[in-house]
N, C-alpha and C. Protein backbone atom coordinates (compact mmCIF):
# COMPACT_ATOMS: atom_id res chain seq x y z
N UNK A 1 -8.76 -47.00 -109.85
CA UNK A 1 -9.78 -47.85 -110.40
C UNK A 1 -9.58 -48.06 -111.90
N UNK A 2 -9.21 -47.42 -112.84
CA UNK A 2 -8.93 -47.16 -114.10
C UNK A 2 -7.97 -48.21 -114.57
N UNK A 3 -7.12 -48.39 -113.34
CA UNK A 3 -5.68 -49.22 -114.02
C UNK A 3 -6.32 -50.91 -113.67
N UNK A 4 -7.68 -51.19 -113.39
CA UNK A 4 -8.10 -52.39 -113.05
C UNK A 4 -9.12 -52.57 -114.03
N UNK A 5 -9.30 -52.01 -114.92
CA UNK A 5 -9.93 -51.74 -116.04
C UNK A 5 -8.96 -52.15 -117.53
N UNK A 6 -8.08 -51.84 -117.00
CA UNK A 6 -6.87 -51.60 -118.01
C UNK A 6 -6.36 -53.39 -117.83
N UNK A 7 -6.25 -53.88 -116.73
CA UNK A 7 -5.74 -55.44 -116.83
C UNK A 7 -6.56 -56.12 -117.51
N UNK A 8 -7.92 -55.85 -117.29
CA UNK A 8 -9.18 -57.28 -118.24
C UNK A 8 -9.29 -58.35 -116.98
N UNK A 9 -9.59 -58.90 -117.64
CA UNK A 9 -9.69 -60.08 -116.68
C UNK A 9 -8.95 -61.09 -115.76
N UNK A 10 -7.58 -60.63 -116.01
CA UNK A 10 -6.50 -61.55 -115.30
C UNK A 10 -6.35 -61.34 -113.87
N UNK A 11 -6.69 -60.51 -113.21
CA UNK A 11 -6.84 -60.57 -111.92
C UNK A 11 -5.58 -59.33 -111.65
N UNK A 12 -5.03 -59.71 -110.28
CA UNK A 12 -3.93 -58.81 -109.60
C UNK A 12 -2.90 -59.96 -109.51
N UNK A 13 -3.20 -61.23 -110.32
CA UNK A 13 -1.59 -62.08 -110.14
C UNK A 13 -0.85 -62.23 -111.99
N UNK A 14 -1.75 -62.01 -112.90
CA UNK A 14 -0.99 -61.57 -114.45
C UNK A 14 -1.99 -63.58 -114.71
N UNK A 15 -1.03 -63.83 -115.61
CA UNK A 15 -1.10 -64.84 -116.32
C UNK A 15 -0.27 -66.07 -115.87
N UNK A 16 -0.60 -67.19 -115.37
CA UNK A 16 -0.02 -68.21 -114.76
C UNK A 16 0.07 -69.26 -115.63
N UNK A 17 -0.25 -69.41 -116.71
CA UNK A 17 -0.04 -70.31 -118.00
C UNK A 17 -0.92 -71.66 -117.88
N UNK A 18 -0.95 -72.58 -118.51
CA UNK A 18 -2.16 -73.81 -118.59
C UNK A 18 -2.32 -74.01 -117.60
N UNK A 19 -0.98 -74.44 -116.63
CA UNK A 19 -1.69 -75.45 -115.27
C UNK A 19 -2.01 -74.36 -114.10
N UNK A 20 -1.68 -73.34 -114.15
CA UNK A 20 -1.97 -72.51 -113.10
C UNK A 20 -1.56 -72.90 -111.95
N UNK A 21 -0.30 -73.50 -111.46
CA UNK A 21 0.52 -73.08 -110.43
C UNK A 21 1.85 -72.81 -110.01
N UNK A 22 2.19 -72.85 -109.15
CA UNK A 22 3.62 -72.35 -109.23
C UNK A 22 4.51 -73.37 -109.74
N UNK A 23 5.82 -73.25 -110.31
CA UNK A 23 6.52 -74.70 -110.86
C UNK A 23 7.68 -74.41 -109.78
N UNK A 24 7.55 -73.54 -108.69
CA UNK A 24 8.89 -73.85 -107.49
C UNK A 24 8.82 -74.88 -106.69
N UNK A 25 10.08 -75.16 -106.29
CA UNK A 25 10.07 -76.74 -105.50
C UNK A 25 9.46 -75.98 -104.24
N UNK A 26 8.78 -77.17 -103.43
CA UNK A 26 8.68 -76.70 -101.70
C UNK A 26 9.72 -76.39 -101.17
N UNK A 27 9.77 -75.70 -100.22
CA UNK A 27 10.70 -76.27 -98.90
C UNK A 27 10.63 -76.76 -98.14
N UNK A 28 11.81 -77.80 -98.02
CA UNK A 28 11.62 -78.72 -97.00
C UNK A 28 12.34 -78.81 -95.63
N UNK A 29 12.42 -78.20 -94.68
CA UNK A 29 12.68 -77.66 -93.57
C UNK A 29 13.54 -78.95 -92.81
N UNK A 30 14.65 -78.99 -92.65
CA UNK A 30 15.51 -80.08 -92.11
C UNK A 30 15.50 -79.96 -90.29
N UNK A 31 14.59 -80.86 -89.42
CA UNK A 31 14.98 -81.01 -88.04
C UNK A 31 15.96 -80.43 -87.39
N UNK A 32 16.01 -79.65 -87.09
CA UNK A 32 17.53 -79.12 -86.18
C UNK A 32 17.61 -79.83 -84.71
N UNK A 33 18.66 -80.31 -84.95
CA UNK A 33 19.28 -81.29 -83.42
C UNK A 33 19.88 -79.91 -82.28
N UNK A 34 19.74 -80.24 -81.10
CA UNK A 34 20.54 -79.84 -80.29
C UNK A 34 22.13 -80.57 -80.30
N UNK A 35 22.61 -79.10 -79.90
CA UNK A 35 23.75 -80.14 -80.09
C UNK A 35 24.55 -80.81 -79.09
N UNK A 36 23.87 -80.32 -78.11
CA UNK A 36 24.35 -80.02 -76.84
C UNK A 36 23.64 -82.14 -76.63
N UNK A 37 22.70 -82.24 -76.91
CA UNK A 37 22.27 -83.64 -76.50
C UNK A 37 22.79 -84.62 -77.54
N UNK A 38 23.29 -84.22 -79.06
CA UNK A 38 24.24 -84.91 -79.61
C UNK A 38 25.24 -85.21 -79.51
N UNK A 39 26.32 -84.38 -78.45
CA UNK A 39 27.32 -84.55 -78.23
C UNK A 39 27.39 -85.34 -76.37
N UNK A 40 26.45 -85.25 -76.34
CA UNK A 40 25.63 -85.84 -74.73
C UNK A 40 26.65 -85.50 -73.98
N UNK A 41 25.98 -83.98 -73.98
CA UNK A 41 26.99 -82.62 -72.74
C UNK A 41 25.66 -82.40 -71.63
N UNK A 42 25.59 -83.01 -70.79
CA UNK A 42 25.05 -82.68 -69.79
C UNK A 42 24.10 -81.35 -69.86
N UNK A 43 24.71 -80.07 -69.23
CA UNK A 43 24.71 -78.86 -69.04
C UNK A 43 26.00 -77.98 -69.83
N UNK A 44 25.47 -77.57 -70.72
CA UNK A 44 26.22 -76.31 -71.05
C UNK A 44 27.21 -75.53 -69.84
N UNK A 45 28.49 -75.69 -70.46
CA UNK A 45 29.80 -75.01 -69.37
C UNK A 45 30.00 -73.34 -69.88
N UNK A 46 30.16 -72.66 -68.79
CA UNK A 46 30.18 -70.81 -69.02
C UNK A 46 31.59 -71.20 -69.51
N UNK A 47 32.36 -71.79 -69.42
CA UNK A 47 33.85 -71.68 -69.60
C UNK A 47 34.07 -72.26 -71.18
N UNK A 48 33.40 -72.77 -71.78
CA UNK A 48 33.27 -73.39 -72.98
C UNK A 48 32.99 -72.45 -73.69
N UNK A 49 33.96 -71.31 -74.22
CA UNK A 49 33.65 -70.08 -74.83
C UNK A 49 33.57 -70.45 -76.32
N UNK A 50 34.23 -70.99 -76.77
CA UNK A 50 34.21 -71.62 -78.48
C UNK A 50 32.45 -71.55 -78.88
N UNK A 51 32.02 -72.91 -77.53
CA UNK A 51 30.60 -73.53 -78.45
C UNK A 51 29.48 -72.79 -78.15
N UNK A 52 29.73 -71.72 -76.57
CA UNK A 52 28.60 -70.54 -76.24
C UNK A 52 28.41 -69.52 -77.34
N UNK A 53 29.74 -68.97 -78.19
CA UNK A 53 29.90 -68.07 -79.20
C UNK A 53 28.74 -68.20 -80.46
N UNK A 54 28.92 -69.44 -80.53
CA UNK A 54 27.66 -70.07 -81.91
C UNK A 54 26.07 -69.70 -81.40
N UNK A 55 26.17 -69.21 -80.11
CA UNK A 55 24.31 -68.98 -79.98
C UNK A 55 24.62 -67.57 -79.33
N UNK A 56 25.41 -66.94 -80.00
CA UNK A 56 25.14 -65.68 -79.89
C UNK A 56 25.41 -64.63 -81.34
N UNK A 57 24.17 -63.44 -80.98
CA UNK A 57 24.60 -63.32 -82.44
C UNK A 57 25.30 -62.16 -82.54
N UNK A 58 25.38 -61.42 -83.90
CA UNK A 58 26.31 -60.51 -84.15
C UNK A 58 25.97 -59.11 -83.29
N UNK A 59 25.00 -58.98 -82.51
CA UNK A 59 24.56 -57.85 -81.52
C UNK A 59 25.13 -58.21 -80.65
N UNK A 60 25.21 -59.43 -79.90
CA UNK A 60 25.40 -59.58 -78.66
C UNK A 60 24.26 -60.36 -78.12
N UNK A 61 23.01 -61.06 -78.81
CA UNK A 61 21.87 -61.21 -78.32
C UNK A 61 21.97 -62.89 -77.91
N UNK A 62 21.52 -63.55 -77.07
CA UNK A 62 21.71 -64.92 -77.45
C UNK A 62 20.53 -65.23 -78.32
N UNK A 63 20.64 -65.92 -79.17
CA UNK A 63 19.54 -67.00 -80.43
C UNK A 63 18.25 -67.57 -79.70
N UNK A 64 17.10 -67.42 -79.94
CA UNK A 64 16.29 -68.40 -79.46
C UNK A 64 16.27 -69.67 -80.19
N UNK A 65 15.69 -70.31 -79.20
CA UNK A 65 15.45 -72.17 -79.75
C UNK A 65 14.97 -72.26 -80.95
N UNK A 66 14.17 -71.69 -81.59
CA UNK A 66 13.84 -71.93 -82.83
C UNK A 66 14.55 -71.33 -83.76
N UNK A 67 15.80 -70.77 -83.39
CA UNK A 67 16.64 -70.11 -84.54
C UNK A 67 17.93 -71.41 -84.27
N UNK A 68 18.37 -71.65 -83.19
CA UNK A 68 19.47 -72.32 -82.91
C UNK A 68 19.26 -74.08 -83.05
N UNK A 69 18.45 -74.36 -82.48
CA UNK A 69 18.29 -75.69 -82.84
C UNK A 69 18.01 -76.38 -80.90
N UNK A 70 18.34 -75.81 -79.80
CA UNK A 70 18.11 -76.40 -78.65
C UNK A 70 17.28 -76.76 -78.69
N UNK A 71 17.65 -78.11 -78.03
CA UNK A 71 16.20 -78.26 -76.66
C UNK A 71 16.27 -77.23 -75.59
N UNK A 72 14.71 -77.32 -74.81
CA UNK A 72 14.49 -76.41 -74.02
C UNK A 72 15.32 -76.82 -72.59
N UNK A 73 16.00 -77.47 -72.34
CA UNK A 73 16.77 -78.04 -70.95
C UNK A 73 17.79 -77.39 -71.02
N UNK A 74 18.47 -77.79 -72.48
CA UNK A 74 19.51 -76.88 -73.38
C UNK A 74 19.34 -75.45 -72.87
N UNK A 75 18.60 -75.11 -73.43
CA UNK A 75 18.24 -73.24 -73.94
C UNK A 75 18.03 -72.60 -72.59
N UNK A 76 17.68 -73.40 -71.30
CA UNK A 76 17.63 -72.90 -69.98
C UNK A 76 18.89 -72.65 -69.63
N UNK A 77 19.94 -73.99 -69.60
CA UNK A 77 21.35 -73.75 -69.45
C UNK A 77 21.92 -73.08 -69.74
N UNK A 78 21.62 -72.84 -71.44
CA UNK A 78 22.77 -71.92 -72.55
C UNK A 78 22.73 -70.63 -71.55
N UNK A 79 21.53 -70.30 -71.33
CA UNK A 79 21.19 -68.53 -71.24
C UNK A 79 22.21 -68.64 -69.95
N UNK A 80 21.85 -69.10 -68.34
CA UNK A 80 22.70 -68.93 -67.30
C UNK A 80 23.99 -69.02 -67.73
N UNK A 81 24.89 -70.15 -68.46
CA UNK A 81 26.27 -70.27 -68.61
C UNK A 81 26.76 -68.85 -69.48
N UNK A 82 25.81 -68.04 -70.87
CA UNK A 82 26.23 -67.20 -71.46
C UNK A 82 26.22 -65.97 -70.22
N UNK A 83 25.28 -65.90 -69.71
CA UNK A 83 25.53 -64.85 -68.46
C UNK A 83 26.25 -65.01 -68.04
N UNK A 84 26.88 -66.34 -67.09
CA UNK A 84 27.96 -66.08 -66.17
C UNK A 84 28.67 -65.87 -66.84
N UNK A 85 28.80 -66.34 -68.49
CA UNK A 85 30.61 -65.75 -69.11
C UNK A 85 30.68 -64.18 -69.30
N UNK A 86 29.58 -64.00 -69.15
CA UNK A 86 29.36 -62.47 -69.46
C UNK A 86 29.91 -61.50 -68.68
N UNK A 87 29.74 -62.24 -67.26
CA UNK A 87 29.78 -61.57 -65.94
C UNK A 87 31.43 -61.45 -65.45
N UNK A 88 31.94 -62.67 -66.27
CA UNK A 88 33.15 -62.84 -66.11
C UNK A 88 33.82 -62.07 -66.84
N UNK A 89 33.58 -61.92 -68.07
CA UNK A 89 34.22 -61.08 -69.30
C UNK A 89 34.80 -62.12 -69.96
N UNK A 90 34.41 -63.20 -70.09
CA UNK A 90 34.24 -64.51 -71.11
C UNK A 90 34.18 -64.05 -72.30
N UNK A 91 32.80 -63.36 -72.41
CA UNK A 91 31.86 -62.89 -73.45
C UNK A 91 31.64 -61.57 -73.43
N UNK A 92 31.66 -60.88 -74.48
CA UNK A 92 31.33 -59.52 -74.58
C UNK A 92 29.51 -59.58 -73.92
N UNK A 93 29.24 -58.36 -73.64
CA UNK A 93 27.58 -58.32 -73.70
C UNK A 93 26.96 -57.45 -74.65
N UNK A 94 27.89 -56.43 -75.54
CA UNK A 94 27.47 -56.02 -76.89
C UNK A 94 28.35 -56.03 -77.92
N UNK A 95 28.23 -56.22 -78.91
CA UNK A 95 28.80 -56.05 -80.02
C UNK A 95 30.01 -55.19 -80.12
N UNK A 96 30.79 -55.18 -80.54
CA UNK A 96 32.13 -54.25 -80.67
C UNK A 96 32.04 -52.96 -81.48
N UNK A 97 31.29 -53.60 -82.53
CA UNK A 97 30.69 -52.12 -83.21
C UNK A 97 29.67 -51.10 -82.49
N UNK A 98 29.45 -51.61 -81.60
CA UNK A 98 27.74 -50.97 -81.04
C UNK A 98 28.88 -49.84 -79.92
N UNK A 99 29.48 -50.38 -79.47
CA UNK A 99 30.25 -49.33 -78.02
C UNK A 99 30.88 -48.62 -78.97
């Protein structure tokens, strides 16, 4: 209680100067495309190991839609095709460091 005594009147944010707000730009959050409907790929292929690799991450986990950019038609596909590569040994299912 003492050290709120000790600030005066400025509160718990200090001194924000005449205009009192922040001078950082916003962020402005850029649309993420699927890419899978930009490149107008049907269904995601298990054998297409290159472009399955990009929605998986450094665990082994696949990405959800709001980290990767799918649509949800997409993100249904991705998951079955990353399994079957999985199943195949396409794809690791953990990380190399983790075993």
């Amino acid at each position: 209680m003492s050290d709120r005594r000790d600030r005066g009147d400025r509160g718990d944010r200090g001194e924000r100067g005449e205009r009192g707000g922040n001078n950082r730009r916003k962020f402005v959050a850029r649309r993420k495309v699927c890419i899978y409907c930009a490149d107008k790929i049907r269904t995601p292929d298990y054998k297409d190991v290159k472009r399955l690799q990009r929605f998986i991450s450094e665990r082994g986990k696949i990405t959800p839609r709001r980290r990767s950019g799918t649509c949800a038609r997409h993100q249904r596909g991705l998951t079955v095709a990353v399994k079957r590569a999985r199943h195949l040994a396409l794809l690791p299912f953990i990380a190399a460091h983790t075993r």
